[in-house]
Protein backbone atom coordinates (compact mmCIF):
# COMPACT_ATOMS: atom_id res chain seq x y z
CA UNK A 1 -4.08 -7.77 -5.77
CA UNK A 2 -3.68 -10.51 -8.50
CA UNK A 3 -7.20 -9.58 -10.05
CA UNK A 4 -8.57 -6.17 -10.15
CA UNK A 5 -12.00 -5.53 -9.02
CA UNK A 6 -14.15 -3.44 -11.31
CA UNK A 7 -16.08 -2.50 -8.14
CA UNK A 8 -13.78 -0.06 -7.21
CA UNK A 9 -13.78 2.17 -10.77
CA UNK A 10 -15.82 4.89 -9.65
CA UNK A 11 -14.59 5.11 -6.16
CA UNK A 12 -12.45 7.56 -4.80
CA UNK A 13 -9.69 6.83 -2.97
CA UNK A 14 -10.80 7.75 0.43
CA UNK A 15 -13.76 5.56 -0.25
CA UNK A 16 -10.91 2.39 -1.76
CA UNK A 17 -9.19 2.77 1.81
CA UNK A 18 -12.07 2.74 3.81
CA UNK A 19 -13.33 -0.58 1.80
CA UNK A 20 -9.81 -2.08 2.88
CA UNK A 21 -10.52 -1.17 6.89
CA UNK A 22 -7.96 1.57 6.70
CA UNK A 23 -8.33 4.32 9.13
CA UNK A 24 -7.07 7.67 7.13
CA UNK A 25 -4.97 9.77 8.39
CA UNK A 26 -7.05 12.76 9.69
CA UNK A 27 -4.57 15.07 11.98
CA UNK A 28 -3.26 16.04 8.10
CA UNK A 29 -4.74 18.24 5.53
CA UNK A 30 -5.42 14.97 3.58
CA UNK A 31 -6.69 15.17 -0.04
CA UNK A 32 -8.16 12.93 -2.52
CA UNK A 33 -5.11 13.70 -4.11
CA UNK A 34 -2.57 13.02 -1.35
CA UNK A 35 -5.04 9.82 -0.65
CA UNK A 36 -4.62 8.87 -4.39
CA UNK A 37 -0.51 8.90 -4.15
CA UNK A 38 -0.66 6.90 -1.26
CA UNK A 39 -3.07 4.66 -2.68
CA UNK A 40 -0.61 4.01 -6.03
CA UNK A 41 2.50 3.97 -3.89
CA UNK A 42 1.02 1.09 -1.92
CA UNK A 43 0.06 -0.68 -4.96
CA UNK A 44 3.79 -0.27 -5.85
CA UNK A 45 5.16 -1.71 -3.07
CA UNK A 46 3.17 -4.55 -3.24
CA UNK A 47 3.79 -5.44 -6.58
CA UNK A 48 7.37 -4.97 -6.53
CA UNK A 49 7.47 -7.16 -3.38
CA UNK A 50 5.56 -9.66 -5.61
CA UNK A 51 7.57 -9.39 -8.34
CA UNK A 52 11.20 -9.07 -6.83
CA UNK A 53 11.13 -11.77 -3.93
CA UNK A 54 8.69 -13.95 -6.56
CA UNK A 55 5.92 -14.19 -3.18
CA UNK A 56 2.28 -15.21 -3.33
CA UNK A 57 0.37 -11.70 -2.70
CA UNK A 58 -1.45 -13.99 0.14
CA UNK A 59 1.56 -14.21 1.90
CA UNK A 60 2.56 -10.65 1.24
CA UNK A 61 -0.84 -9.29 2.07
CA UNK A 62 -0.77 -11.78 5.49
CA UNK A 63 2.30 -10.54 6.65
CA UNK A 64 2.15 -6.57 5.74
CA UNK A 65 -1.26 -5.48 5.91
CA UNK A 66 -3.14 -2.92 4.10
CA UNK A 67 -3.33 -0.62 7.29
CA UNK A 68 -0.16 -1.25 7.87
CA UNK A 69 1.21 -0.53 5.26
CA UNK A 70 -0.82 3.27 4.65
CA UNK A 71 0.55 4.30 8.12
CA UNK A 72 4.34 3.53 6.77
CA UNK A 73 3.97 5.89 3.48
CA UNK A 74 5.74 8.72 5.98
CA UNK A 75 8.35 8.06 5.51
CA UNK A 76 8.78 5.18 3.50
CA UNK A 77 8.07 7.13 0.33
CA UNK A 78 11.18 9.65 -0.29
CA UNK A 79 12.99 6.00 -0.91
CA UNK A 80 13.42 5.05 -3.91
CA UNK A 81 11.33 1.65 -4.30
CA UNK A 82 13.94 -0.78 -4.48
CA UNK A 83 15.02 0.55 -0.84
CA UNK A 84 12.01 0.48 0.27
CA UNK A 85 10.85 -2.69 -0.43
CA UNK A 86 14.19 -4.03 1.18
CA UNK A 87 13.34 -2.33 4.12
CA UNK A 88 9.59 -3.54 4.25
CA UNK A 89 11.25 -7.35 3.65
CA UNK A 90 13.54 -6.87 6.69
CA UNK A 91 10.77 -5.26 8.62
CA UNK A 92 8.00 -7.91 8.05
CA UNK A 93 11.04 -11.04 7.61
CA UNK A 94 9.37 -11.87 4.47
């Protein structure tokens, strides 16, 4: 999270999420699309975490995990971010 990795420019999301060990969500009509907005929402969360409650991403990453995390998009995602992320620090006690 603190250093991109060039390795995943030409991937597609599907493929990014399966490199992390996350299991997609098959029982929906999943796109690359929807795959791609959960993909960027995730990366939202976890930066605002990082940036609002000034945490390592180690310790972020160690206590809400990537799989974790993709499973809690529904329906973490019609809040706005701030409220979100306050939920996801009460959630995981971070």
């Amino acid at each position: 999270m603190d250093m991109g990795n060039p390795l995943y420019l030409n991937k597609t999301p599907k493929q990014i999420l399966g490199n992390m060990g996350i299991k997609v969500e098959n029982t929906f009509e999943i796109s690359e699309t929807y795959d791609e907005f959960i993909l960027a929402w995730m990366a939202d969360v976890y930066i605002y975490l990082q940036w609002k409650y000034n945490l390592p991403s180690e310790e972020i990453v160690g206590k809400v995990e990537q799989e974790q995390l993709y499973h809690k998009y529904s329906p973490l995602h019609e809040a706005s971010l701030p409220n979100c992320v306050e939920k996801m620090v009460k959630i995981y006690q971070l």
